[in-house]
PDB file of N, CA and C in Angstrom:
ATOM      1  N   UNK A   1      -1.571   7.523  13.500  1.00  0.00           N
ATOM      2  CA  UNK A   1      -0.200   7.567  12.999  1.00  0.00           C
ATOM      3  C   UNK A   1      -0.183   8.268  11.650  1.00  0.00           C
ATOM      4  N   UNK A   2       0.825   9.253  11.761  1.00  0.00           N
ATOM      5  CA  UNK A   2       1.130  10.124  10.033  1.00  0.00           C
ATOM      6  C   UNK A   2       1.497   8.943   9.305  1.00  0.00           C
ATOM      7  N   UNK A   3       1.872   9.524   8.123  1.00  0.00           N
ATOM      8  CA  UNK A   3       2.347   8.499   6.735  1.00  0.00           C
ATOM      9  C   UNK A   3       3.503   8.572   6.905  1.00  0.00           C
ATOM     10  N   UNK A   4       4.178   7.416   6.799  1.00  0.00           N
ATOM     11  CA  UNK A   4       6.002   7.446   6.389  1.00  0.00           C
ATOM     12  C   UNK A   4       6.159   7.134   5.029  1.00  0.00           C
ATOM     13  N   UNK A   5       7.483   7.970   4.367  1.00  0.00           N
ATOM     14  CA  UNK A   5       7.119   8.337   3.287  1.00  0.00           C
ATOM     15  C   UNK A   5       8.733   6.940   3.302  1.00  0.00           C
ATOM     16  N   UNK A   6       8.099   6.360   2.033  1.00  0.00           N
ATOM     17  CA  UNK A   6       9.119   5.607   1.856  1.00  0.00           C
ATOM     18  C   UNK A   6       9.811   5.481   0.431  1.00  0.00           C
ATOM     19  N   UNK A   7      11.283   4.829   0.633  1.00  0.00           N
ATOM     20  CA  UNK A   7      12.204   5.494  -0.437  1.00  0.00           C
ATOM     21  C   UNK A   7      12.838   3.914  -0.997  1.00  0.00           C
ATOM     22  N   UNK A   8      13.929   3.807  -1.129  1.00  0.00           N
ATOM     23  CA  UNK A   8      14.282   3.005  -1.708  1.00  0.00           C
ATOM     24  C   UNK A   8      15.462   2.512  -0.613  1.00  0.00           C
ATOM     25  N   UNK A   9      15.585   3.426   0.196  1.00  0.00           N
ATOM     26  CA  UNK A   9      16.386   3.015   1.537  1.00  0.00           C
ATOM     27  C   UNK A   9      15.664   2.032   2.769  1.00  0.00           C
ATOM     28  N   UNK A  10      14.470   2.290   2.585  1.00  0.00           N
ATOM     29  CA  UNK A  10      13.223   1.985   3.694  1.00  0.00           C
ATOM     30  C   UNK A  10      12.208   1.050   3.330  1.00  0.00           C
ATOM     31  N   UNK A  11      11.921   0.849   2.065  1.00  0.00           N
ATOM     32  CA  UNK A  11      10.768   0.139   1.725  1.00  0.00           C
ATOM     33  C   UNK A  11      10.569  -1.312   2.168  1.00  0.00           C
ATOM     34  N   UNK A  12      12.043  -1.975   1.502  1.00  0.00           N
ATOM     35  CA  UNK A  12      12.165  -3.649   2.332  1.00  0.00           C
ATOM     36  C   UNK A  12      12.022  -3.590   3.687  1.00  0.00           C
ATOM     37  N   UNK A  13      12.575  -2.376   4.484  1.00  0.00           N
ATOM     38  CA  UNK A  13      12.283  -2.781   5.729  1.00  0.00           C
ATOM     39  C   UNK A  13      10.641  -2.284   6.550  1.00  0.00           C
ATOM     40  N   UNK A  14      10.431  -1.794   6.094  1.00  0.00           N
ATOM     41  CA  UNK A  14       9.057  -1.087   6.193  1.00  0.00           C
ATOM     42  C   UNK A  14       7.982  -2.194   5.831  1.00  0.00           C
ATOM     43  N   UNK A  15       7.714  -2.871   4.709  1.00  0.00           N
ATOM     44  CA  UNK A  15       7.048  -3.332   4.028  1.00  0.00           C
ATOM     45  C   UNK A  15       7.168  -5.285   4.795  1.00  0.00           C
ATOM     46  N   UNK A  16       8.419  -5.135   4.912  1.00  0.00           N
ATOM     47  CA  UNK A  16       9.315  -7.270   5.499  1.00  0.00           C
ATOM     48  C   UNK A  16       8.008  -7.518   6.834  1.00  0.00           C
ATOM     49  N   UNK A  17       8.148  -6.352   7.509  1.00  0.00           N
ATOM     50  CA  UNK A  17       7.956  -6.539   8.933  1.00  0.00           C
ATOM     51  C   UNK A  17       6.670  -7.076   8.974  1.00  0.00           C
ATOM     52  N   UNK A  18       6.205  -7.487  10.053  1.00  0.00           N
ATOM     53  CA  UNK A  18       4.689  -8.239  10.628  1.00  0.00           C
ATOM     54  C   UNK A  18       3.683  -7.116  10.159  1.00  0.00           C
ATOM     55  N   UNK A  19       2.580  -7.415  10.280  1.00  0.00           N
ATOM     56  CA  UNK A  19       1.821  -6.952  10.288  1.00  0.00           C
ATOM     57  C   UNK A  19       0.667  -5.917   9.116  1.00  0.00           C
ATOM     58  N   UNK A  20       0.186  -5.117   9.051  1.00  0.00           N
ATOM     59  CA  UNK A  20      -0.224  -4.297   7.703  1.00  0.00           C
ATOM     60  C   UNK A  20       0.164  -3.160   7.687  1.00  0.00           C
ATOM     61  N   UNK A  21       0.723  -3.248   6.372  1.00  0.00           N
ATOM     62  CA  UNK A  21       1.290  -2.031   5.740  1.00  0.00           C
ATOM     63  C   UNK A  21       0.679  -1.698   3.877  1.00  0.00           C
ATOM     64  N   UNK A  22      -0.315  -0.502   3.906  1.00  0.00           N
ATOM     65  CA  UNK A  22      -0.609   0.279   2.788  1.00  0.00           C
ATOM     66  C   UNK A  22       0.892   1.041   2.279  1.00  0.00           C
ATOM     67  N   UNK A  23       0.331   1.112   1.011  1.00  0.00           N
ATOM     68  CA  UNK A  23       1.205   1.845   0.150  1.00  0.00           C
ATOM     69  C   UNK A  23       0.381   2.830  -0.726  1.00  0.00           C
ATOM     70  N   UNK A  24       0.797   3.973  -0.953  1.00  0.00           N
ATOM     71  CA  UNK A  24       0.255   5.156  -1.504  1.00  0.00           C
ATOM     72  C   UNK A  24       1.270   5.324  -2.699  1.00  0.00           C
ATOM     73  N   UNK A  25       1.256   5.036  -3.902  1.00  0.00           N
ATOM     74  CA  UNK A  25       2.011   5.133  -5.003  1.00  0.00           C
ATOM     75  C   UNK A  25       1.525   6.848  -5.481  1.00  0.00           C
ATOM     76  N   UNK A  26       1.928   7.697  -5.500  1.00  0.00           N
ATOM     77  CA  UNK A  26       1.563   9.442  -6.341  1.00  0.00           C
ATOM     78  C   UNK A  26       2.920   9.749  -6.783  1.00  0.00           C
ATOM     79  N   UNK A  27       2.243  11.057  -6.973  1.00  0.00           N
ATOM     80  CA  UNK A  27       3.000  12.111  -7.795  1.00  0.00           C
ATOM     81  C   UNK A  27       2.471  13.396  -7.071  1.00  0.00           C
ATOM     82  N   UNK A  28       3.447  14.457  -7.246  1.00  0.00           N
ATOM     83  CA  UNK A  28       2.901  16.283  -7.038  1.00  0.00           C
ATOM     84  C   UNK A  28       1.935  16.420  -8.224  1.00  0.00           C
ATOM     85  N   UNK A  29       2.157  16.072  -9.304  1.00  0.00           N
ATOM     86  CA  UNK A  29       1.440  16.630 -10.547  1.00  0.00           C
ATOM     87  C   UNK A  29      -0.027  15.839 -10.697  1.00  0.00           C
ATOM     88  N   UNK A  30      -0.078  14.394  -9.870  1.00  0.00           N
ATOM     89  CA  UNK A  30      -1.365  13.948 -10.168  1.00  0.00           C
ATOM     90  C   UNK A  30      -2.634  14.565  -9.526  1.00  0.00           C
ATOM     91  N   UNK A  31      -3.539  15.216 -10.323  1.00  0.00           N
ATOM     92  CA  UNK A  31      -4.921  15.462  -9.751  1.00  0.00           C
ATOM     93  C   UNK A  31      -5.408  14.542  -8.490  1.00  0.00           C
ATOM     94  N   UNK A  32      -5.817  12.976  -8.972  1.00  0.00           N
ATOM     95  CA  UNK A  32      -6.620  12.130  -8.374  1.00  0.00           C
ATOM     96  C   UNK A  32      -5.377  11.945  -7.261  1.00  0.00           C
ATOM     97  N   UNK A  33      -4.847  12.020  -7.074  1.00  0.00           N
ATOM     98  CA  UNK A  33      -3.420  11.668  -6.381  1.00  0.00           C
ATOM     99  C   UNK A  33      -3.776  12.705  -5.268  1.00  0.00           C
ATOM    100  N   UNK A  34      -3.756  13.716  -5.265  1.00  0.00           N
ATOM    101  CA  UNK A  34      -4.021  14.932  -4.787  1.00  0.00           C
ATOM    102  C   UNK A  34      -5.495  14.904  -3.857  1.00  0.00           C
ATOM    103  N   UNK A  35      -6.232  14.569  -4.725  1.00  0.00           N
ATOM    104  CA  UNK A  35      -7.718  14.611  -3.986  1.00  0.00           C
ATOM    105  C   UNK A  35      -7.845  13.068  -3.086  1.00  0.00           C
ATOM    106  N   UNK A  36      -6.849  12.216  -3.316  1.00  0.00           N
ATOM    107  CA  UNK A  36      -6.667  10.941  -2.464  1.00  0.00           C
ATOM    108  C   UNK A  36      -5.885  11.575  -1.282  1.00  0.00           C
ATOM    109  N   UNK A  37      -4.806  12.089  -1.336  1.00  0.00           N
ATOM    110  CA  UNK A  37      -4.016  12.206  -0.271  1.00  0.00           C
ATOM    111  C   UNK A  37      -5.125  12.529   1.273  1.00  0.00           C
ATOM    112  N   UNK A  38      -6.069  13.018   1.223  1.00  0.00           N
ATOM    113  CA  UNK A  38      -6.909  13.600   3.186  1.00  0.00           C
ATOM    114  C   UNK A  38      -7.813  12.252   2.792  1.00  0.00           C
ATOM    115  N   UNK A  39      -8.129  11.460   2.131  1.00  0.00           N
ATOM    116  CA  UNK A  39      -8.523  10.361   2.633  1.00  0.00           C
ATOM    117  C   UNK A  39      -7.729   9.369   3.360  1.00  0.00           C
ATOM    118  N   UNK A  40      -6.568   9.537   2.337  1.00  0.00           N
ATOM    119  CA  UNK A  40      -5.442   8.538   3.071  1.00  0.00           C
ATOM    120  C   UNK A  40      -5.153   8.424   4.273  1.00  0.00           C
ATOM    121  N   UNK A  41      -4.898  10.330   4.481  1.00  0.00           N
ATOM    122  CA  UNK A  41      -4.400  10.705   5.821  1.00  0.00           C
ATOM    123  C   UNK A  41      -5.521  10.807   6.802  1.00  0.00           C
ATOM    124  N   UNK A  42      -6.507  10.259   6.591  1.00  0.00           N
ATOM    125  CA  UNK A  42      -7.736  10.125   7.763  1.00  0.00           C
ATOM    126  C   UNK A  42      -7.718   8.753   8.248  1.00  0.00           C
ATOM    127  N   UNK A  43      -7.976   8.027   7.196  1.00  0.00           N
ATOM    128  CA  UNK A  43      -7.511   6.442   6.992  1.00  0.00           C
ATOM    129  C   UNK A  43      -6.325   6.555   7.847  1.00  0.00           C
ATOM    130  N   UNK A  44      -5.079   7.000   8.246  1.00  0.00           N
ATOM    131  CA  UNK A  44      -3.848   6.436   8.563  1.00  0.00           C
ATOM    132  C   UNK A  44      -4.279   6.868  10.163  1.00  0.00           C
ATOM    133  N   UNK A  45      -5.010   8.089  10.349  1.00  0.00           N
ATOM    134  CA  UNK A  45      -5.484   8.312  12.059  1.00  0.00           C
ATOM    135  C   UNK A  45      -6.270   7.323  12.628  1.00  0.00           C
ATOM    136  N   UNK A  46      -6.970   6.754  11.816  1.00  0.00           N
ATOM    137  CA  UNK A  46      -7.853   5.733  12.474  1.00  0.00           C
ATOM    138  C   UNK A  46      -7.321   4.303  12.760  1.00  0.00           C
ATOM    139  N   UNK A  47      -6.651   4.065  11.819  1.00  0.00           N
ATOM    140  CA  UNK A  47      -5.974   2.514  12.270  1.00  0.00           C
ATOM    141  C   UNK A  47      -4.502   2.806  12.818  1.00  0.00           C
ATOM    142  N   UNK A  48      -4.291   3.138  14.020  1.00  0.00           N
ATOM    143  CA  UNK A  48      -2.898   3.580  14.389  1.00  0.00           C
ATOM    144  C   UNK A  48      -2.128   2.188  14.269  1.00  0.00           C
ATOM    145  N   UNK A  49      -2.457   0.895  13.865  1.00  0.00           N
ATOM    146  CA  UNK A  49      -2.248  -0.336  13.817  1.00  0.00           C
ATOM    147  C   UNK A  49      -1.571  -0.977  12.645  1.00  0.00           C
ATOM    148  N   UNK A  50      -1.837   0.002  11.695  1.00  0.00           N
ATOM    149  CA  UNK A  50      -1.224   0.234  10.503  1.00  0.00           C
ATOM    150  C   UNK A  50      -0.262   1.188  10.093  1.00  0.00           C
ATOM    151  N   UNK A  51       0.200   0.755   9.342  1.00  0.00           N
ATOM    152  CA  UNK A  51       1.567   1.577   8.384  1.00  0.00           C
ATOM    153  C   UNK A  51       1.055   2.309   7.329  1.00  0.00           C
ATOM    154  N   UNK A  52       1.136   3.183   7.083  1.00  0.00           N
ATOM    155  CA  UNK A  52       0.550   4.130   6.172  1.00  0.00           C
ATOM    156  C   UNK A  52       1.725   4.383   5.306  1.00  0.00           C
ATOM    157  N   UNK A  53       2.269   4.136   4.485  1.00  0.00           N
ATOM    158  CA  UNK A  53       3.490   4.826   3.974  1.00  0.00           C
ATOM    159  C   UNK A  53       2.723   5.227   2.405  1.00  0.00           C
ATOM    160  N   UNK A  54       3.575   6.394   1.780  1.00  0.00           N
ATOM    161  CA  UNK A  54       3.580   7.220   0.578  1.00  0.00           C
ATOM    162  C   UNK A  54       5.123   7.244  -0.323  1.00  0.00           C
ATOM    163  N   UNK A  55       4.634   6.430  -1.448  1.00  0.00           N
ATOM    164  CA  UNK A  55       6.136   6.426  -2.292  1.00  0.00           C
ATOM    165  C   UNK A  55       6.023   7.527  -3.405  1.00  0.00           C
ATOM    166  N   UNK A  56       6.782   8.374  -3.332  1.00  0.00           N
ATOM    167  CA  UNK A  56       6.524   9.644  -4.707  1.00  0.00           C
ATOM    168  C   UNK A  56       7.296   9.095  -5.744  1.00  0.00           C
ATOM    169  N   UNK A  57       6.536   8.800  -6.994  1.00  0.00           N
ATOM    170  CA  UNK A  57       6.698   8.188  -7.838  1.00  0.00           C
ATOM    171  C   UNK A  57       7.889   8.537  -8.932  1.00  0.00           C
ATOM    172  N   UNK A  58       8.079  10.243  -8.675  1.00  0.00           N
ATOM    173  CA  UNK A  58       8.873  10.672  -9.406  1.00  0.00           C
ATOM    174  C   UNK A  58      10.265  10.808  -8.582  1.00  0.00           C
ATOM    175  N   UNK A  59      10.464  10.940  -7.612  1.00  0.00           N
ATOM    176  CA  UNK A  59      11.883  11.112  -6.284  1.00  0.00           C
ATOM    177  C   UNK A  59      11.785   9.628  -6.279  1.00  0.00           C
ATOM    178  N   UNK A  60      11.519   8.655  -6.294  1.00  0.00           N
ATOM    179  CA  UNK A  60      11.869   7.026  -6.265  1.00  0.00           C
ATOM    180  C   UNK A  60      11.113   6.156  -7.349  1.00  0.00           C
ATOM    181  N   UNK A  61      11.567   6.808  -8.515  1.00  0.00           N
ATOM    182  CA  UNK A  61      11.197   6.152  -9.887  1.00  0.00           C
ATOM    183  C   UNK A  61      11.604   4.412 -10.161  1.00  0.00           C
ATOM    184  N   UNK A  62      12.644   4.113  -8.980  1.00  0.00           N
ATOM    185  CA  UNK A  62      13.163   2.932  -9.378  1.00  0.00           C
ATOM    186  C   UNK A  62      11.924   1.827  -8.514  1.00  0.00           C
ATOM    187  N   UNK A  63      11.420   2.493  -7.263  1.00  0.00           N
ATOM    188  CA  UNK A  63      10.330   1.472  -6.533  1.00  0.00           C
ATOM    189  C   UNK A  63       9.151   1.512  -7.479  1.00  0.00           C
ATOM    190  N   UNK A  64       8.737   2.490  -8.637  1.00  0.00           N
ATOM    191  CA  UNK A  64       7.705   2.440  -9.437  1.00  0.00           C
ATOM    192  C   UNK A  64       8.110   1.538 -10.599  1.00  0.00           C
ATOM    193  N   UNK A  65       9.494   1.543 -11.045  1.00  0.00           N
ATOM    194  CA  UNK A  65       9.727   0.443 -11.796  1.00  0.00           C
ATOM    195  C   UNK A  65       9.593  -0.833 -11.265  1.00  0.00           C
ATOM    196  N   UNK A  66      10.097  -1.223  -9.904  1.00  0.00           N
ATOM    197  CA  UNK A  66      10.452  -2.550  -9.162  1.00  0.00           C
ATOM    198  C   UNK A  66       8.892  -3.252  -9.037  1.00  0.00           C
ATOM    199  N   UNK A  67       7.771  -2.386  -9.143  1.00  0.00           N
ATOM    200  CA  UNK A  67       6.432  -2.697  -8.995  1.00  0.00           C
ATOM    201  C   UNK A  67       5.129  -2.626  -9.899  1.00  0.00           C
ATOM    202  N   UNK A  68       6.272  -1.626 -10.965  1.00  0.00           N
ATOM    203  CA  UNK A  68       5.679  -1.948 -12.687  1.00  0.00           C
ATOM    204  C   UNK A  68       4.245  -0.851 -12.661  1.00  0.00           C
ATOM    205  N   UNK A  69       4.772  -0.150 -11.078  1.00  0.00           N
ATOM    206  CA  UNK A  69       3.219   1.317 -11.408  1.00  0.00           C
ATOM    207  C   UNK A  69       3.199   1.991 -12.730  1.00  0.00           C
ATOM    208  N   UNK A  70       1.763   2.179 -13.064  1.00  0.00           N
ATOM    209  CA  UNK A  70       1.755   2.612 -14.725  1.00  0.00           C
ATOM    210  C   UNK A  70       0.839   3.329 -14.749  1.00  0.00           C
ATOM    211  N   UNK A  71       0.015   3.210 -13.462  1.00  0.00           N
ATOM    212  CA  UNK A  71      -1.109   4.355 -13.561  1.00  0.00           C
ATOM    213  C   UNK A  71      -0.956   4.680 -11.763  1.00  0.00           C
ATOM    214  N   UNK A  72      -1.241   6.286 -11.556  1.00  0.00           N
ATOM    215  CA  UNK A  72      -1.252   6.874 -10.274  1.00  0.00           C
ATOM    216  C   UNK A  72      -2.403   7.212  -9.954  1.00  0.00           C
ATOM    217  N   UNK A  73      -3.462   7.659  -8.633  1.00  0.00           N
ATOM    218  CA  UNK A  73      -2.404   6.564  -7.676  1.00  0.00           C
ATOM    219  C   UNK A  73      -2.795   5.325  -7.619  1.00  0.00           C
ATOM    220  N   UNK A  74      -1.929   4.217  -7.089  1.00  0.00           N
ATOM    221  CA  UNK A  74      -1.842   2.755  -6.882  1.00  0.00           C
ATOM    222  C   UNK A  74      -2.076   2.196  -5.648  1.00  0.00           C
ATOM    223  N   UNK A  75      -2.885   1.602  -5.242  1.00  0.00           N
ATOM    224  CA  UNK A  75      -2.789   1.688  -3.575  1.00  0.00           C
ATOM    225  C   UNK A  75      -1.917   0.196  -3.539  1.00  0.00           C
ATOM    226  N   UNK A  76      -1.780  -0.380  -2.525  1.00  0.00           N
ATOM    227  CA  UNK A  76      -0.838  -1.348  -2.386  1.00  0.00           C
ATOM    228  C   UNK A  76      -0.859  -1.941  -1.087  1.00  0.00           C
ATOM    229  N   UNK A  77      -1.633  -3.248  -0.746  1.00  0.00           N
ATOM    230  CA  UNK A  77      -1.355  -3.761   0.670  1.00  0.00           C
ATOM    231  C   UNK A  77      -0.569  -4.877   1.009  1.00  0.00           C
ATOM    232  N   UNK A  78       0.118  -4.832   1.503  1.00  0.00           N
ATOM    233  CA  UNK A  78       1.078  -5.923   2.070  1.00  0.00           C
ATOM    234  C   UNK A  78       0.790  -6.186   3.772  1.00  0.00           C
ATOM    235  N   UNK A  79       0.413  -7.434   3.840  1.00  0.00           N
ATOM    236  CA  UNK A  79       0.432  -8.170   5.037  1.00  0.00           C
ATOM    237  C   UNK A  79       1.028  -9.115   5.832  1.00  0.00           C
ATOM    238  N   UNK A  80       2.238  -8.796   6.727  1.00  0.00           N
ATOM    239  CA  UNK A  80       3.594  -9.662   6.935  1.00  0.00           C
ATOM    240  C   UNK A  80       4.400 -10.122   6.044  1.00  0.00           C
ATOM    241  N   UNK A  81       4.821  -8.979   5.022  1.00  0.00           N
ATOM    242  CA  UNK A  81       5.675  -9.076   3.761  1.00  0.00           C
ATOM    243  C   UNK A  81       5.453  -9.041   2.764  1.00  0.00           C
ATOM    244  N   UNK A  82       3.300  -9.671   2.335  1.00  0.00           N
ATOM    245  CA  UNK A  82       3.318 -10.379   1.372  1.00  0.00           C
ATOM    246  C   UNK A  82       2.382  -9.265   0.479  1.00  0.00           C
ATOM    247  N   UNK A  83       2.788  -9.299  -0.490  1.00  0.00           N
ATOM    248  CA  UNK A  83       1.575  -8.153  -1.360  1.00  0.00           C
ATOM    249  C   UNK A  83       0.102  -8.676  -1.411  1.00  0.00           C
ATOM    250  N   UNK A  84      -0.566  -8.436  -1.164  1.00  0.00           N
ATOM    251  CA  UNK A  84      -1.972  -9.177  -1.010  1.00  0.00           C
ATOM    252  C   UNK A  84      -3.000  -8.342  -2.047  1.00  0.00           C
ATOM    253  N   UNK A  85      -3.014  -7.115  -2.320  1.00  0.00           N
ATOM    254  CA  UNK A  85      -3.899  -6.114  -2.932  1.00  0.00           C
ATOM    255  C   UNK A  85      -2.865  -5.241  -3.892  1.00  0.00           C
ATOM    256  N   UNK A  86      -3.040  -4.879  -4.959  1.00  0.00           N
ATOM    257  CA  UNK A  86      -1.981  -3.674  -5.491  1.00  0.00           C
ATOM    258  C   UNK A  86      -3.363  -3.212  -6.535  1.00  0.00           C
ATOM    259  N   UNK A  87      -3.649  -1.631  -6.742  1.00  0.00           N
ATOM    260  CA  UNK A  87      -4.919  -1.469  -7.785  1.00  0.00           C
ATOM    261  C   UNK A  87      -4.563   0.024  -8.031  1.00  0.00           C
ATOM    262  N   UNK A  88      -4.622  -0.024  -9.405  1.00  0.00           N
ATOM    263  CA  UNK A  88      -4.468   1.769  -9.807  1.00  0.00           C
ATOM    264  C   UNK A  88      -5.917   2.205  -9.082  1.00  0.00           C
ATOM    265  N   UNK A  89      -6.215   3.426  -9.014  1.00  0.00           N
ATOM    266  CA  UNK A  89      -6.944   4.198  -8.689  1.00  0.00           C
ATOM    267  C   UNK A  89      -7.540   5.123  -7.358  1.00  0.00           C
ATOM    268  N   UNK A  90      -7.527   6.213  -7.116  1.00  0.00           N
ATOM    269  CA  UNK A  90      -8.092   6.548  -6.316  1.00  0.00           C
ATOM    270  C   UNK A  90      -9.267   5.576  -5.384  1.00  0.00           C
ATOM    271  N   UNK A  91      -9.052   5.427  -4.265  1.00  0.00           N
ATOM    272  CA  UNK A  91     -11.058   5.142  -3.272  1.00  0.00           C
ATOM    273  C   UNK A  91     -11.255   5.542  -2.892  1.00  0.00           C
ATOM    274  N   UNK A  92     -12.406   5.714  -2.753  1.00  0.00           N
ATOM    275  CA  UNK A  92     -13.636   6.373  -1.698  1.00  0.00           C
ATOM    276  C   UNK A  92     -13.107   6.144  -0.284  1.00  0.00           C
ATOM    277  N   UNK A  93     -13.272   6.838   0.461  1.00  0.00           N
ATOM    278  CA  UNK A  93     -12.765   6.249   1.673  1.00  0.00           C
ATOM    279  C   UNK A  93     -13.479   5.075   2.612  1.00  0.00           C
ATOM    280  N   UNK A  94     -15.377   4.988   1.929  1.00  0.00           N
ATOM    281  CA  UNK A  94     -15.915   3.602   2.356  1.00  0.00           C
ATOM    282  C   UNK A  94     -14.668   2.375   1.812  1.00  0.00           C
ATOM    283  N   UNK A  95     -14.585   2.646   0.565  1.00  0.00           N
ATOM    284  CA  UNK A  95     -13.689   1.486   0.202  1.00  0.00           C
ATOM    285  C   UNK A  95     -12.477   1.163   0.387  1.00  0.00           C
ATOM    286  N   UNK A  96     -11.516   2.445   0.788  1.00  0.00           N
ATOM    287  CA  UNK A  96     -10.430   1.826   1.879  1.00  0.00           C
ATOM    288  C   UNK A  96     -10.628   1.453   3.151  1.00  0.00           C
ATOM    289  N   UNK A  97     -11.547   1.404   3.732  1.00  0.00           N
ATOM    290  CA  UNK A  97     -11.862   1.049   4.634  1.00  0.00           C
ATOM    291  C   UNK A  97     -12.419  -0.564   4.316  1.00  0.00           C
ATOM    292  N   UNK A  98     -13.625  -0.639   3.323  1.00  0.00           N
ATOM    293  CA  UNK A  98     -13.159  -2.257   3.106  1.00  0.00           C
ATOM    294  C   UNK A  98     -12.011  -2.375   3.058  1.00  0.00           C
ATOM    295  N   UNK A  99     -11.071  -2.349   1.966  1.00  0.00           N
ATOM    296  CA  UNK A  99      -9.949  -2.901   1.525  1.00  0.00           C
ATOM    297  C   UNK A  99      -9.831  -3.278   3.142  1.00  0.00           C
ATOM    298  N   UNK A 100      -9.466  -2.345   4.035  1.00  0.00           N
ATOM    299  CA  UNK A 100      -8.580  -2.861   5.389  1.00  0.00           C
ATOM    300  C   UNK A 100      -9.216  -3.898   5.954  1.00  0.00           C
ATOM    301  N   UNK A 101     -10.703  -3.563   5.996  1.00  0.00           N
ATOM    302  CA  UNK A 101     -10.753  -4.488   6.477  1.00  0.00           C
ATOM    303  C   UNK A 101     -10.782  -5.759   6.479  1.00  0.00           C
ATOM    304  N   UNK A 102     -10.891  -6.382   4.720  1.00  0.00           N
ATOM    305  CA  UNK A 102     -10.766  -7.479   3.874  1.00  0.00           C
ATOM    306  C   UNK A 102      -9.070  -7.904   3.956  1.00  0.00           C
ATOM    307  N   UNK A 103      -8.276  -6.998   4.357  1.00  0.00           N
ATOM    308  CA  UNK A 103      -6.995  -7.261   4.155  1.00  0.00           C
ATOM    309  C   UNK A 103      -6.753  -8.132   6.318  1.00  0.00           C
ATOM    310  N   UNK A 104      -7.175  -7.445   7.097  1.00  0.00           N
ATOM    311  CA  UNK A 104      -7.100  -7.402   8.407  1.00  0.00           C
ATOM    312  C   UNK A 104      -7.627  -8.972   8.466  1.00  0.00           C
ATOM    313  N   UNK A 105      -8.682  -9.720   7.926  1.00  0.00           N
ATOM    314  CA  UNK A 105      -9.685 -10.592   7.898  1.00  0.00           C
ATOM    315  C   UNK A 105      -8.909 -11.793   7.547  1.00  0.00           C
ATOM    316  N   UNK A 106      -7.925 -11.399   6.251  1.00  0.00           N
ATOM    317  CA  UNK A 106      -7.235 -12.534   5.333  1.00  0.00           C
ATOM    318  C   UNK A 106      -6.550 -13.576   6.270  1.00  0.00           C
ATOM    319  N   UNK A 107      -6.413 -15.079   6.148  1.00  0.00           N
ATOM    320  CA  UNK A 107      -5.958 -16.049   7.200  1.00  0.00           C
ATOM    321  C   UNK A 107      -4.477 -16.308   6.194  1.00  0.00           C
ATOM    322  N   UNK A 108      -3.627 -15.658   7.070  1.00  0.00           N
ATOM    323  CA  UNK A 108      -2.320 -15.604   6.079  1.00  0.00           C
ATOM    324  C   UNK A 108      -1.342 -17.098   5.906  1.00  0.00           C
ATOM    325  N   UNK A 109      -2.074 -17.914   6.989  1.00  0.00           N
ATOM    326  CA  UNK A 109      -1.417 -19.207   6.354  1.00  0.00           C
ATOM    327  C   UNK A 109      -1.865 -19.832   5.087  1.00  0.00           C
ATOM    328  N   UNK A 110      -3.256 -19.587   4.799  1.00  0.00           N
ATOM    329  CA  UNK A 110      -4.093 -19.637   3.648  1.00  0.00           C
ATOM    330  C   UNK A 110      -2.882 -19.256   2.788  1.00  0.00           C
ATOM    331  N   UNK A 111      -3.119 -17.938   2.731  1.00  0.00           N
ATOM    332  CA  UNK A 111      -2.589 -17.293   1.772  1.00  0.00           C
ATOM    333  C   UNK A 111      -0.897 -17.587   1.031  1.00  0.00           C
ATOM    334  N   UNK A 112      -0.375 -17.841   2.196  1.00  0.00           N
ATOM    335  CA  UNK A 112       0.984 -18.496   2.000  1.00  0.00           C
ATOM    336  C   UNK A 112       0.837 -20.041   1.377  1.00  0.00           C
ATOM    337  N   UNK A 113       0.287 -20.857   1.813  1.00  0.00           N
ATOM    338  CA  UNK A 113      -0.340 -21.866   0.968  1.00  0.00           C
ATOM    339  C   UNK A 113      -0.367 -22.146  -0.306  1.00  0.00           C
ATOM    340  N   UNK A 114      -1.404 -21.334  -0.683  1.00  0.00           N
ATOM    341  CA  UNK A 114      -1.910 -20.612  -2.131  1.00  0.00           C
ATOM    342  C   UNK A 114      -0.814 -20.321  -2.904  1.00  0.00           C
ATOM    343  N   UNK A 115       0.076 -19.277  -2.360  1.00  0.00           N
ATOM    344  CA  UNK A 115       1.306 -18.618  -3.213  1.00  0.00           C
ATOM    345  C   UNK A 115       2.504 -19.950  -3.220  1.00  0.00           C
ATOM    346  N   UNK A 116       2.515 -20.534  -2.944  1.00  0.00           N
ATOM    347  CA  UNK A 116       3.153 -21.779  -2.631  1.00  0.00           C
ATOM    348  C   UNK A 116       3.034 -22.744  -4.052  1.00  0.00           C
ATOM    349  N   UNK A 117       1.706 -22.969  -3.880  1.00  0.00           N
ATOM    350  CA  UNK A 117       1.328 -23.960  -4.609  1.00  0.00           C
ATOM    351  C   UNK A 117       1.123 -23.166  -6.511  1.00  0.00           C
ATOM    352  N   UNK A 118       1.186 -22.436  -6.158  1.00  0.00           N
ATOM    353  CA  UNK A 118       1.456 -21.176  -7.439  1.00  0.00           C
ATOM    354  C   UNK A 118       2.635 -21.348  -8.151  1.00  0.00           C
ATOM    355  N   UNK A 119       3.896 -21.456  -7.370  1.00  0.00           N
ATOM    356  CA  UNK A 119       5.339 -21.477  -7.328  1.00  0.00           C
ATOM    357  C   UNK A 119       5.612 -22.614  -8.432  1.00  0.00           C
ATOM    358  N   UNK A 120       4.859 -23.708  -8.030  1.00  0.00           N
ATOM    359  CA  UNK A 120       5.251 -25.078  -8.265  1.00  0.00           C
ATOM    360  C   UNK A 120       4.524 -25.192  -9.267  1.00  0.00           C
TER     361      UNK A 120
END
């Protein structure tokens, strides 16, 4: 599956739904941003199971505010709604590939639990 590029029209609904969804926080002007993008997009052929989406930081400045990005790029995983991972920097593509698979692994009632008891 390609990347869907998401905006400020799409993101809640993109992001709400079941399952895993990455986020690609860039820019046109960022270098590392740039040399991330054919990892990403190799990463997004292999797990057709996943959501690959790309937010351009400068055309939807308000989702980089709503998420407080301060350094590009940011990767970002959300798993049935919930943000689970958010980290400035470019990876290796061994290590998006952990990430997924550490994210795929996570027992999300756990996790809901946890954020729960956080609340309170």
């Amino acid at each position: 599956m390609a990347t869907v590029e998401l905006t400020t029209a799409n993101f809640d609904q993109v992001t709400e739904a079941n399952g895993i969804v990455l986020v690609d926080f860039w820019a046109d002007w960022c270098g590392p941003c740039k040399r991330f993008a054919p990892v990403y997009e190799r990463s997004s052929e292999k797990h057709a199971d996943i959501t690959f989406g790309k937010v351009d930081t400068e055309a939807q400045q308000e989702l980089a505010a709503k998420f407080d990005i301060r350094s590009i790029p940011t990767i970002m995983a959300i798993r049935d709604g919930v943000i689970v991972f958010a980290q400035p920097g470019a990876l290796p593509e061994s290590a998006l590939e952990n990430l997924i698979e550490q994210v795929q692994a996570l027992d999300m009632e756990d996790v809901r639990k946890k954020l729960a008891e956080h609340k309170h």
